[in-house]
Protein backbone atom coordinates (compact mmCIF):
# COMPACT_ATOMS: atom_id res chain seq x y z
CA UNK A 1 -202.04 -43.07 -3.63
CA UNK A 2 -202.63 -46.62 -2.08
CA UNK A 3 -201.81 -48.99 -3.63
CA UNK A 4 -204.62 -51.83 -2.47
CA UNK A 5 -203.96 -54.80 -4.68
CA UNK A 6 -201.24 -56.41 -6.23
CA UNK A 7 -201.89 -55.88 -9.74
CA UNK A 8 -201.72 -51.95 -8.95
CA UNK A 9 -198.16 -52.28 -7.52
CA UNK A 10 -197.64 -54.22 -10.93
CA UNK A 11 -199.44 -51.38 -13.17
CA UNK A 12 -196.71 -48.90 -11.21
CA UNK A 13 -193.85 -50.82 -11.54
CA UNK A 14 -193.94 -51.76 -14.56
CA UNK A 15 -193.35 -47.80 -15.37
CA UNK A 16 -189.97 -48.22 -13.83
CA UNK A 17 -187.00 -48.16 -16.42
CA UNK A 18 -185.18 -51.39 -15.12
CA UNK A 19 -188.58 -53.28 -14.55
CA UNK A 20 -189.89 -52.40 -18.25
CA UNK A 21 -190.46 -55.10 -20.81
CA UNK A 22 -190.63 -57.77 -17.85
CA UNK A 23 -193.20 -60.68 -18.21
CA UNK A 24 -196.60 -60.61 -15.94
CA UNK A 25 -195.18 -63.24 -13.88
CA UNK A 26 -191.85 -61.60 -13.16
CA UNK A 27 -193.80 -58.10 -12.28
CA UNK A 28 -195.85 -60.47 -9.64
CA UNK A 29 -192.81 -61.66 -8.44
CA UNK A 30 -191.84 -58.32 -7.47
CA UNK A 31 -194.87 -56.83 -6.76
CA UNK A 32 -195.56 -59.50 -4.13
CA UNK A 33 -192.46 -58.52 -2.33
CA UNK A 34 -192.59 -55.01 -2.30
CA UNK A 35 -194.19 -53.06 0.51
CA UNK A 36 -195.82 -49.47 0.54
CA UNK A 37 -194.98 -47.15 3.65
CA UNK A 38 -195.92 -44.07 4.51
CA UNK A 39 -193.41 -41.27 6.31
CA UNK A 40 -193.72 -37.65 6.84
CA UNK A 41 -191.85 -34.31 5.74
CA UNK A 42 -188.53 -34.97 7.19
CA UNK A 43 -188.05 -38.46 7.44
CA UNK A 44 -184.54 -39.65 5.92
CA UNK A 45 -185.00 -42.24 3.49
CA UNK A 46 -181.55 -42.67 2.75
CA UNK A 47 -178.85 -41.46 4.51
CA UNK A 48 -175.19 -40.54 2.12
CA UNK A 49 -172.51 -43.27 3.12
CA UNK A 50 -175.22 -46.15 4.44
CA UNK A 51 -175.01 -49.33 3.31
CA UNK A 52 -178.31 -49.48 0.66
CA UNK A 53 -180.11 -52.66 0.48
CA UNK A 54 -183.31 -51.63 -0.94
CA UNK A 55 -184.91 -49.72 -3.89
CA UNK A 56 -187.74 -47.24 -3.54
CA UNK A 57 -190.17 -45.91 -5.77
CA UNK A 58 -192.33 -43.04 -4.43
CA UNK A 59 -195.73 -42.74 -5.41
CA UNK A 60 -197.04 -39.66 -3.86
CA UNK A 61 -195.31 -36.63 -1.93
CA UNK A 62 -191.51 -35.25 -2.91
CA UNK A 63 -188.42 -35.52 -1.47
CA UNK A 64 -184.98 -33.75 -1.84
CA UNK A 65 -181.99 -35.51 -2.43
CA UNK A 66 -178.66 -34.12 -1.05
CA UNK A 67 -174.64 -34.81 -0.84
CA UNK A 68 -172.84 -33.59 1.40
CA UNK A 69 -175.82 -31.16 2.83
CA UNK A 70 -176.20 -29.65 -0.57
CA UNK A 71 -180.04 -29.92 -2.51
CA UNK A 72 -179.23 -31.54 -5.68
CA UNK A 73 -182.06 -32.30 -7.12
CA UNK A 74 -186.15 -33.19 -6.19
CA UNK A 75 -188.02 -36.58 -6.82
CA UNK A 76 -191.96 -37.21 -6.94
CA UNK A 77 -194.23 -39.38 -8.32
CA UNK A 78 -192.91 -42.13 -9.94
CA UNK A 79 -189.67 -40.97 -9.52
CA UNK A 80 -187.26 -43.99 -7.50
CA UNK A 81 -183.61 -44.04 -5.69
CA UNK A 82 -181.53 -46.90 -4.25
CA UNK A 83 -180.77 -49.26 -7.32
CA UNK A 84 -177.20 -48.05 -7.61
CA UNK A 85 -175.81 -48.99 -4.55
CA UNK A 86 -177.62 -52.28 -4.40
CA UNK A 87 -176.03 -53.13 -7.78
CA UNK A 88 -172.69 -51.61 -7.04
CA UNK A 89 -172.41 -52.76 -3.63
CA UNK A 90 -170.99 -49.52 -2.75
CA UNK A 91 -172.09 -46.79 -0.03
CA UNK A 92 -175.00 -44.67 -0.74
CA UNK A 93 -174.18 -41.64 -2.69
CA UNK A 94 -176.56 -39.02 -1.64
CA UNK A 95 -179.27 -38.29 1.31
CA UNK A 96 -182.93 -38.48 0.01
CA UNK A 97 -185.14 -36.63 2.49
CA UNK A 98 -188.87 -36.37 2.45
CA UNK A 99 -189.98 -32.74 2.30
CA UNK A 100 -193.91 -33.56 2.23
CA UNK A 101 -195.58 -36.52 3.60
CA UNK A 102 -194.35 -39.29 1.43
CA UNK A 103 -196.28 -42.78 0.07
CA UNK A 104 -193.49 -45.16 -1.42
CA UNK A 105 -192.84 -48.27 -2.32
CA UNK A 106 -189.68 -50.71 -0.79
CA UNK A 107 -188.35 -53.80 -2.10
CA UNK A 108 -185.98 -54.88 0.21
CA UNK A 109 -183.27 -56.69 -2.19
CA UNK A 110 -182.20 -58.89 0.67
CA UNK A 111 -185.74 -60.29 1.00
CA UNK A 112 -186.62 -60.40 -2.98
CA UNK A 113 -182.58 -60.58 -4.50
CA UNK A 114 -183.21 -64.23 -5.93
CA UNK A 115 -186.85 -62.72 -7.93
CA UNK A 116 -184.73 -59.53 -8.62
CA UNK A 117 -181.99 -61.27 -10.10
CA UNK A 118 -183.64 -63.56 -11.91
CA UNK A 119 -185.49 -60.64 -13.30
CA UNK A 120 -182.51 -58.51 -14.20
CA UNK A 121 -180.70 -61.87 -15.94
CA UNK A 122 -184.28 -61.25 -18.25
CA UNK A 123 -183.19 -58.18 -19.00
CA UNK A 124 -179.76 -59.11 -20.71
CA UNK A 125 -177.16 -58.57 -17.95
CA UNK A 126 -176.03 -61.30 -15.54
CA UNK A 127 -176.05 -60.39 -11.93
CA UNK A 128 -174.58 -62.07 -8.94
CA UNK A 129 -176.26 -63.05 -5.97
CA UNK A 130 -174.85 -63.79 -3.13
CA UNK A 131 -176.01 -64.05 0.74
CA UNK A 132 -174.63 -60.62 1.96
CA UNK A 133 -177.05 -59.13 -1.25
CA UNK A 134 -176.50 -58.51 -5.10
CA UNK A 135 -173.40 -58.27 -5.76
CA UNK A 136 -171.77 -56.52 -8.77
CA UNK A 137 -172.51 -57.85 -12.36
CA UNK A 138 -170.58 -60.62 -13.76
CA UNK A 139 -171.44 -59.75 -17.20
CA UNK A 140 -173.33 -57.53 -19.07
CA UNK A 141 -174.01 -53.41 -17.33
CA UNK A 142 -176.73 -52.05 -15.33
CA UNK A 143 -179.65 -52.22 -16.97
């Protein structure tokens, strides 16, 4: 799946949990900022105890996601990693690796954080932002 236009990254991400409800405008916001990739079977996409500054959504192909070595579970289509340690500000916690040839979405929060905030603060909670990234909420939990 490629994505050609902006309003089909919208249509996708407004699918995504944390990105649901969100006005038109805010979805542009986003959707203008994130950027669609293409790896093959093997490529890490996150590696357990980086430092995670973006969120990705894949949109076609699966991937495996380990800790410590160990398969815990499989993601495809529409299925996204990354949020957590963007909002926590803590290490990843697991190793996602493609196993097929892999379409995704990235929205690097260091490039979008202000249009990412703003839209989380829609959402009810109150995130920080800060130049080194999102930092942890001030008020409110993750979304």
């Amino acid at each position: 799946m490629l994505l050609r236009r902006q309003s089909e990254k919208m249509d996708v991400l407004q699918k995504v949990p944390i990105f649901q409800g969100l006005s038109a405008r805010h979805l542009r916001l986003i959707a203008r900022e994130a950027e669609e990739f293409q790896g093959p079977a093997g490529k890490m996409l996150a590696r357990q105890g980086d430092m995670g500054r973006e969120f990705i959504l894949i949109l076609d192909g699966s991937a495996r996601v380990e800790i410590d070595g160990k398969q815990i579970a499989r993601l495809g289509p529409g299925d996204f990693f990354g949020e957590m340690s963007v909002i926590d500000g803590k290490l990843r916690s697991a190793s996602v690796i493609a196993d097929t040839r892999l379409v995704y979405l990235v929205i690097h929060w260091g490039l979008s954080c202000v249009y990412l905030n703003e839209c989380l603060v829609f959402r009810g909670s109150c995130w920080s932002c800060s130049v080194g990234g999102c930092a942890t909420p001030m008020l409110g939990s993750p979304p």
